[in-house]
C-alpha atoms as a PDB file:
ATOM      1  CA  UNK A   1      88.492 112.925  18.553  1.00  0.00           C
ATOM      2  CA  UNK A   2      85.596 110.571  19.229  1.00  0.00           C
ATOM      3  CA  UNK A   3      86.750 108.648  16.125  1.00  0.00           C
ATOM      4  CA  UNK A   4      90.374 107.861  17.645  1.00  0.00           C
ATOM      5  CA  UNK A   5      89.151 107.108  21.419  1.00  0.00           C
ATOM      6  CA  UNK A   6      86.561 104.638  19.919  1.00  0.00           C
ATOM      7  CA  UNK A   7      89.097 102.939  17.241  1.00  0.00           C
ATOM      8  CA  UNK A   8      90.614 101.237  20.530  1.00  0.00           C
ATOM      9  CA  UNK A   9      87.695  99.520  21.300  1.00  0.00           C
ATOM     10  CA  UNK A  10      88.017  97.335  18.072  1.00  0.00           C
ATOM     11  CA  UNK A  11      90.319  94.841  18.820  1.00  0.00           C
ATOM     12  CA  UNK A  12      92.876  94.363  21.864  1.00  0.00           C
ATOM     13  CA  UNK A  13      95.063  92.478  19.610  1.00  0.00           C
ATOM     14  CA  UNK A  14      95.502  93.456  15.752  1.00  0.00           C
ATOM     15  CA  UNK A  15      94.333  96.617  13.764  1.00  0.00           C
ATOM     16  CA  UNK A  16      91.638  95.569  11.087  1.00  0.00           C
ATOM     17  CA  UNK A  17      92.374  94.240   7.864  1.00  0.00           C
ATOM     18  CA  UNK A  18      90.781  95.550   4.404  1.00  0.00           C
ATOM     19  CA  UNK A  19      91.258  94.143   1.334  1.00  0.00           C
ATOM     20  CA  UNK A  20      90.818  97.361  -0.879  1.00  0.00           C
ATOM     21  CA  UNK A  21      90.359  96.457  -4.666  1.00  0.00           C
ATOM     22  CA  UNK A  22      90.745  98.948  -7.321  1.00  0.00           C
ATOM     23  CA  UNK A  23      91.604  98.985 -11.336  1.00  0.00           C
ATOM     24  CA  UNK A  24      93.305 102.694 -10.885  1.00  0.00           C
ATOM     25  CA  UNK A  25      96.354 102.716  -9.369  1.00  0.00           C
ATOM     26  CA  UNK A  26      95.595 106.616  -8.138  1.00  0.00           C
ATOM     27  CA  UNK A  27      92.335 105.742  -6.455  1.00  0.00           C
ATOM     28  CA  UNK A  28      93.832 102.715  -4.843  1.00  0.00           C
ATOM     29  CA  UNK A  29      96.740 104.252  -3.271  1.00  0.00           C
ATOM     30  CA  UNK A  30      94.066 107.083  -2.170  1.00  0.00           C
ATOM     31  CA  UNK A  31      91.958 104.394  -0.545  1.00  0.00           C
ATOM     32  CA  UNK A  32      95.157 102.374   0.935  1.00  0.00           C
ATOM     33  CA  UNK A  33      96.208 106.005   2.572  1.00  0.00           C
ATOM     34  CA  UNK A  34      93.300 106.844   4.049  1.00  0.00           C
ATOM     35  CA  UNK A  35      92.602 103.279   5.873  1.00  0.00           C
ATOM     36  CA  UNK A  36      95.966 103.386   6.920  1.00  0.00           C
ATOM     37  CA  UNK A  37      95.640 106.787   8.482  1.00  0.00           C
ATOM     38  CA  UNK A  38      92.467 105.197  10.181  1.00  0.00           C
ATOM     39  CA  UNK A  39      94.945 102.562  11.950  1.00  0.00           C
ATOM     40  CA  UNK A  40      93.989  99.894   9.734  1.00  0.00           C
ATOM     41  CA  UNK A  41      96.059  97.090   8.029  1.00  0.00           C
ATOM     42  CA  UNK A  42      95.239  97.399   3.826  1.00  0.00           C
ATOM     43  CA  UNK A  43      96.218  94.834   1.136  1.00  0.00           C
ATOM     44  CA  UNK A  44      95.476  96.199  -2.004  1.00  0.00           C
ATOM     45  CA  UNK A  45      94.774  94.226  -5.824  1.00  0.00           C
ATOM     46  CA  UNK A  46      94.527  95.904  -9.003  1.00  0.00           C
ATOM     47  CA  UNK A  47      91.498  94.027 -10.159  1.00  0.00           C
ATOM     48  CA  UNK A  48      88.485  91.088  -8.880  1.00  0.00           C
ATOM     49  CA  UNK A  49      90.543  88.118  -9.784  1.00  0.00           C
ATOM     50  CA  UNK A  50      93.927  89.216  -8.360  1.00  0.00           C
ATOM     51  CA  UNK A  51      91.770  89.512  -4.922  1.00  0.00           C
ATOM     52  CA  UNK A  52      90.327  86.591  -5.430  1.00  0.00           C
ATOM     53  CA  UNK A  53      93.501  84.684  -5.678  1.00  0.00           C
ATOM     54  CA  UNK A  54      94.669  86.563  -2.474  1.00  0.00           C
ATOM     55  CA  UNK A  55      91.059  85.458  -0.617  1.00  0.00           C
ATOM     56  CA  UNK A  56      91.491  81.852  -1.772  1.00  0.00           C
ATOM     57  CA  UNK A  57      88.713  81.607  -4.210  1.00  0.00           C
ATOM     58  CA  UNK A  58      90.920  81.692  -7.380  1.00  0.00           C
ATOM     59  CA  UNK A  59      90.265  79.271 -10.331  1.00  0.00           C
ATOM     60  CA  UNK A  60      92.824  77.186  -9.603  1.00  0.00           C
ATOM     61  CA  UNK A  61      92.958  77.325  -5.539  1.00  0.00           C
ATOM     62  CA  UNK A  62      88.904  76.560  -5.392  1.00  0.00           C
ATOM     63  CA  UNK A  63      89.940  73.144  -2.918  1.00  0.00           C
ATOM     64  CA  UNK A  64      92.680  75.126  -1.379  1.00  0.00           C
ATOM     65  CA  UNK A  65      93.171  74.992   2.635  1.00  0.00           C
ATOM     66  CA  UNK A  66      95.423  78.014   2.128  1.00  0.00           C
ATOM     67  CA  UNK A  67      92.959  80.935   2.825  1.00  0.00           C
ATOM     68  CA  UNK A  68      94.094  84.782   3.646  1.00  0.00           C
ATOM     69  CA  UNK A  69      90.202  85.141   3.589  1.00  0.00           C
ATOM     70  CA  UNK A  70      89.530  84.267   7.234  1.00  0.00           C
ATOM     71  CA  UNK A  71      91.571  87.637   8.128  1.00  0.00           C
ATOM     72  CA  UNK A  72      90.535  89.867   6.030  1.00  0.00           C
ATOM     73  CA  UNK A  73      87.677  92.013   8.367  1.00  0.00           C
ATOM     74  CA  UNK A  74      86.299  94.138   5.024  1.00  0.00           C
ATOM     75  CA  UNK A  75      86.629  94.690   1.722  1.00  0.00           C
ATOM     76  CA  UNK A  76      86.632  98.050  -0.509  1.00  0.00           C
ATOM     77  CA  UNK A  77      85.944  97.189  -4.027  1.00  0.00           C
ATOM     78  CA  UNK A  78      85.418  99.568  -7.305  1.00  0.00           C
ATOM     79  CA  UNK A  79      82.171  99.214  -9.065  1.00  0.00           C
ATOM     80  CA  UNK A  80      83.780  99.073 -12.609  1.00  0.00           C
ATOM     81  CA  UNK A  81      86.727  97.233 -13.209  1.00  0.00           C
ATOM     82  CA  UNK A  82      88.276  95.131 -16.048  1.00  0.00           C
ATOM     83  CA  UNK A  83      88.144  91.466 -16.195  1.00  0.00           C
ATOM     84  CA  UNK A  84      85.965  91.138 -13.012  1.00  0.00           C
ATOM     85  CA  UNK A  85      83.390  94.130 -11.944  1.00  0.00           C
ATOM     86  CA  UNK A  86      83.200  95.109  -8.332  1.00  0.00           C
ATOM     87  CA  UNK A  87      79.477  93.162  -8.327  1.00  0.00           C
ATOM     88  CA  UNK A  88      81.020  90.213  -9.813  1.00  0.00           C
ATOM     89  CA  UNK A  89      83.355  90.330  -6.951  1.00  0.00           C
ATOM     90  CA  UNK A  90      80.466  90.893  -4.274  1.00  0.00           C
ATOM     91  CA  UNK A  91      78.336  88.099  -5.766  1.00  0.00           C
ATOM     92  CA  UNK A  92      81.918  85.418  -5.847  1.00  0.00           C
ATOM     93  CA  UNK A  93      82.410  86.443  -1.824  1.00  0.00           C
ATOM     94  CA  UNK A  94      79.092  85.733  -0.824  1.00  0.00           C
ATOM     95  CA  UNK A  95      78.951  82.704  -2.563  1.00  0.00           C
ATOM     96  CA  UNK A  96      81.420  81.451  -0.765  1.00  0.00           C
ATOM     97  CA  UNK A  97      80.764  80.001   2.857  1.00  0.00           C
ATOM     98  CA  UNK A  98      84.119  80.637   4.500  1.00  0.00           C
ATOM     99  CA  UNK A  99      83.386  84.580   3.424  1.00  0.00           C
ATOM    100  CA  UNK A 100      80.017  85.572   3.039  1.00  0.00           C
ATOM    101  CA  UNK A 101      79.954  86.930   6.111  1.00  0.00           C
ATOM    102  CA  UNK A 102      82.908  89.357   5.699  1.00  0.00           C
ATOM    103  CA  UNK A 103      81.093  93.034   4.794  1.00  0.00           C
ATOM    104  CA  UNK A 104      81.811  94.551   1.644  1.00  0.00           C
ATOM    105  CA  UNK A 105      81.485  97.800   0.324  1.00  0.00           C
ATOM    106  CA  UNK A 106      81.193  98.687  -3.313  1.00  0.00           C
ATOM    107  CA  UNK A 107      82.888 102.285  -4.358  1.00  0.00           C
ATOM    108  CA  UNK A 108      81.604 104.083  -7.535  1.00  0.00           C
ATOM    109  CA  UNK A 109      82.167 107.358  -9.092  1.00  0.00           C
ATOM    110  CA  UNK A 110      78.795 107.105 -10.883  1.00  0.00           C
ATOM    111  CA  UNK A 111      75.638 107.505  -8.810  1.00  0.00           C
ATOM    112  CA  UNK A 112      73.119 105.096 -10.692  1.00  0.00           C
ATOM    113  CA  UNK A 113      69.921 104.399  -8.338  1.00  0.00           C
ATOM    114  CA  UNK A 114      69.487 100.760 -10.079  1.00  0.00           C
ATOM    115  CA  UNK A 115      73.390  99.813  -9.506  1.00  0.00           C
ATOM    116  CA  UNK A 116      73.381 100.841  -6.129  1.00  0.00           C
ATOM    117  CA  UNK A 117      70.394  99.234  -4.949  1.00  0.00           C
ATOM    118  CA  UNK A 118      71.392  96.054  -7.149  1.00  0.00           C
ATOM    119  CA  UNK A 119      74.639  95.491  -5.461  1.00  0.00           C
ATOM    120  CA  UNK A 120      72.795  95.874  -1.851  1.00  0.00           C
ATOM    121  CA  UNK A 121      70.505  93.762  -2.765  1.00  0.00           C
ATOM    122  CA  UNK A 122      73.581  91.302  -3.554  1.00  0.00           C
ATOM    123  CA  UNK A 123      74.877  91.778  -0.117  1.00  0.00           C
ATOM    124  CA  UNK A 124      76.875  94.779   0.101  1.00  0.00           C
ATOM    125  CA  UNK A 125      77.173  96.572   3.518  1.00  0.00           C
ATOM    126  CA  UNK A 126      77.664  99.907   2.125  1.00  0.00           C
ATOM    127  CA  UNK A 127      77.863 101.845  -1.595  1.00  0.00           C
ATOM    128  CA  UNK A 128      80.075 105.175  -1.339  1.00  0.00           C
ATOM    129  CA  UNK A 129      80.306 107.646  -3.959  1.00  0.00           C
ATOM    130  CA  UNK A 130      84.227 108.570  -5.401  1.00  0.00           C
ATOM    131  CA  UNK A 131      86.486 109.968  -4.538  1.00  0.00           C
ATOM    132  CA  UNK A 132      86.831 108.537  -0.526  1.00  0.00           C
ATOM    133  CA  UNK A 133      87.258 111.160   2.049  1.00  0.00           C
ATOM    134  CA  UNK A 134      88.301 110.627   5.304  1.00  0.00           C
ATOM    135  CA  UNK A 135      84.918 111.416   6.722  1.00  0.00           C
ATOM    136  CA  UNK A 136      83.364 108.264   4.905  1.00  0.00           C
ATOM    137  CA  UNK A 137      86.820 106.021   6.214  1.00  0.00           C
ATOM    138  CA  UNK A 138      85.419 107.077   9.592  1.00  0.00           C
ATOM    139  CA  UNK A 139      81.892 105.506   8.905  1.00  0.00           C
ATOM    140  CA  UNK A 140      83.648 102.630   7.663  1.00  0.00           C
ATOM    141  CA  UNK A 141      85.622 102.306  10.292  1.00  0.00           C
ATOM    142  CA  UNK A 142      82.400 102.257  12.857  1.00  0.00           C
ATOM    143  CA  UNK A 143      80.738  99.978  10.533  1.00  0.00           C
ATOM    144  CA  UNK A 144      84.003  97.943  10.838  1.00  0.00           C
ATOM    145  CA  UNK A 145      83.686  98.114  15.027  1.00  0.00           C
ATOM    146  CA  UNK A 146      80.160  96.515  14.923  1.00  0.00           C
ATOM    147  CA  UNK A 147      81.762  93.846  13.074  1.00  0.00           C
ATOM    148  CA  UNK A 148      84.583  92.697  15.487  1.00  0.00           C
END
Protein backbone atom coordinates (compact mmCIF):
# COMPACT_ATOMS: atom_id res chain seq x y z
CA UNK A 1 0.00 0.00 0.00
CA UNK A 2 2.85 2.27 1.04
CA UNK A 3 4.39 1.51 -2.39
CA UNK A 4 1.26 3.01 -4.40
CA UNK A 5 0.61 6.18 -1.99
CA UNK A 6 4.38 7.04 -2.37
CA UNK A 7 4.57 6.36 -6.37
CA UNK A 8 2.53 9.80 -6.53
CA UNK A 9 5.07 11.67 -5.09
CA UNK A 10 7.41 11.05 -8.17
CA UNK A 11 6.40 13.30 -10.61
CA UNK A 12 3.17 15.64 -10.95
CA UNK A 13 3.49 15.40 -14.59
CA UNK A 14 4.67 12.04 -16.41
CA UNK A 15 5.16 8.41 -15.02
CA UNK A 16 8.97 7.43 -15.20
CA UNK A 17 10.62 6.17 -18.10
CA UNK A 18 12.97 2.90 -18.19
CA UNK A 19 14.77 1.81 -20.87
CA UNK A 20 14.80 -2.03 -20.06
CA UNK A 21 17.43 -3.95 -22.23
CA UNK A 22 17.39 -7.59 -22.58
CA UNK A 23 18.74 -10.40 -25.26
CA UNK A 24 15.62 -12.85 -24.19
CA UNK A 25 12.58 -11.93 -25.40
CA UNK A 26 10.82 -13.90 -22.19
CA UNK A 27 12.80 -12.00 -19.59
CA UNK A 28 12.19 -8.74 -21.33
CA UNK A 29 8.56 -8.88 -21.62
CA UNK A 30 8.77 -10.11 -17.77
CA UNK A 31 10.71 -6.97 -16.92
CA UNK A 32 8.46 -4.59 -19.33
CA UNK A 33 5.27 -6.15 -17.24
CA UNK A 34 6.33 -5.65 -14.09
CA UNK A 35 7.50 -1.78 -14.54
CA UNK A 36 4.41 -1.26 -16.16
CA UNK A 37 2.39 -2.65 -13.32
CA UNK A 38 4.60 -0.23 -11.15
CA UNK A 39 3.01 2.82 -13.25
CA UNK A 40 6.00 3.28 -15.20
CA UNK A 41 6.54 4.09 -18.96
CA UNK A 42 9.12 1.01 -20.48
CA UNK A 43 10.86 1.01 -23.91
CA UNK A 44 12.39 -2.11 -24.36
CA UNK A 45 15.69 -3.26 -26.96
CA UNK A 46 16.73 -6.65 -27.59
CA UNK A 47 20.39 -5.97 -27.18
CA UNK A 48 23.29 -2.86 -26.06
CA UNK A 49 23.50 -1.38 -29.47
CA UNK A 50 19.78 -1.32 -30.38
CA UNK A 51 19.54 0.89 -26.97
CA UNK A 52 22.15 2.72 -27.82
CA UNK A 53 20.73 3.83 -31.07
CA UNK A 54 17.44 4.62 -29.15
CA UNK A 55 19.68 6.81 -26.36
CA UNK A 56 21.52 8.63 -29.16
CA UNK A 57 24.92 7.24 -28.73
CA UNK A 58 24.82 4.93 -31.84
CA UNK A 59 27.85 4.70 -34.24
CA UNK A 60 26.48 6.63 -36.65
CA UNK A 61 24.28 9.31 -34.52
CA UNK A 62 27.57 10.10 -32.15
CA UNK A 63 27.05 14.24 -33.33
CA UNK A 64 23.37 13.76 -33.29
CA UNK A 65 21.05 16.59 -31.56
CA UNK A 66 18.30 13.97 -31.73
CA UNK A 67 18.52 12.40 -28.18
CA UNK A 68 15.58 10.12 -26.47
CA UNK A 69 18.36 9.95 -23.73
CA UNK A 70 17.41 13.10 -21.81
CA UNK A 71 13.97 11.19 -20.91
CA UNK A 72 14.82 8.16 -20.16
CA UNK A 73 14.85 8.29 -15.89
CA UNK A 74 16.62 4.50 -15.63
CA UNK A 75 17.79 1.83 -17.30
CA UNK A 76 17.44 -2.14 -16.72
CA UNK A 77 20.09 -3.90 -18.58
CA UNK A 78 21.09 -7.86 -18.71
CA UNK A 79 24.55 -8.70 -17.67
CA UNK A 80 25.19 -11.07 -20.69
CA UNK A 81 24.09 -10.24 -23.94
CA UNK A 82 25.27 -10.70 -27.58
CA UNK A 83 27.04 -8.13 -29.51
CA UNK A 84 27.22 -5.64 -26.55
CA UNK A 85 27.30 -7.00 -22.69
CA UNK A 86 25.21 -5.24 -20.14
CA UNK A 87 28.84 -3.70 -18.69
CA UNK A 88 29.72 -2.61 -22.06
CA UNK A 89 26.49 -0.82 -22.03
CA UNK A 90 27.06 0.70 -18.39
CA UNK A 91 30.62 1.78 -19.24
CA UNK A 92 29.15 3.56 -23.08
CA UNK A 93 26.32 5.55 -20.73
CA UNK A 94 28.61 6.86 -18.38
CA UNK A 95 30.91 7.88 -20.80
CA UNK A 96 28.71 9.95 -22.15
CA UNK A 97 28.02 13.50 -20.56
CA UNK A 98 24.41 14.05 -21.58
CA UNK A 99 23.78 10.47 -19.58
CA UNK A 100 26.05 9.59 -17.03
CA UNK A 101 23.97 10.71 -14.64
CA UNK A 102 20.91 8.56 -15.54
CA UNK A 103 21.11 5.32 -12.87
CA UNK A 104 21.49 2.04 -14.22
CA UNK A 105 20.98 -1.22 -12.99
CA UNK A 106 22.63 -4.35 -14.25
CA UNK A 107 20.31 -7.74 -14.04
CA UNK A 108 22.08 -11.18 -13.92
CA UNK A 109 21.01 -14.65 -13.39
CA UNK A 110 24.54 -15.58 -12.23
CA UNK A 111 25.68 -14.35 -8.83
CA UNK A 112 29.56 -13.80 -9.42
CA UNK A 113 31.07 -11.58 -6.42
CA UNK A 114 33.86 -10.10 -8.98
CA UNK A 115 31.07 -9.15 -11.76
CA UNK A 116 28.93 -7.59 -9.42
CA UNK A 117 31.28 -5.51 -7.66
CA UNK A 118 33.02 -4.73 -11.17
CA UNK A 119 30.00 -3.27 -12.73
CA UNK A 120 29.40 -1.02 -9.39
CA UNK A 121 32.49 -0.03 -9.47
CA UNK A 122 31.66 1.12 -13.23
CA UNK A 123 28.76 3.08 -12.01
CA UNK A 124 25.85 0.98 -11.64
CA UNK A 125 23.13 2.00 -9.08
CA UNK A 126 22.01 -1.40 -8.39
CA UNK A 127 22.88 -5.36 -9.47
CA UNK A 128 19.64 -7.69 -9.04
CA UNK A 129 19.70 -11.29 -9.28
CA UNK A 130 17.09 -13.08 -12.16
CA UNK A 131 14.36 -13.58 -12.47
CA UNK A 132 12.72 -9.80 -11.32
CA UNK A 133 9.96 -9.97 -8.86
CA UNK A 134 7.79 -7.38 -8.11
CA UNK A 135 9.26 -6.88 -4.69
CA UNK A 136 12.71 -5.77 -6.29
CA UNK A 137 10.45 -3.36 -9.07
CA UNK A 138 9.34 -1.77 -5.79
CA UNK A 139 13.01 -0.98 -4.65
CA UNK A 140 13.57 0.21 -7.99
CA UNK A 141 10.92 2.18 -8.08
CA UNK A 142 12.07 4.08 -4.60
CA UNK A 143 15.47 4.20 -5.93
CA UNK A 144 13.76 5.78 -9.01
CA UNK A 145 11.83 8.54 -6.49
CA UNK A 146 15.21 9.75 -5.05
CA UNK A 147 16.11 10.37 -8.50
CA UNK A 148 13.29 12.77 -9.70
Amino acid sequence: MDFYSSSSTISSHEEPHVLAVDDNLIDRKLVEKLLKKSSCKVTTAENGLRALEYLGLGADQEHSTNNNGSKVNMIITDYCMPGMSGYELLKKIKESSILKDVPVVIVSSENIPTRIDQCMEEGAQMFMLKPLKHSDVKRLRCQLMQYQ
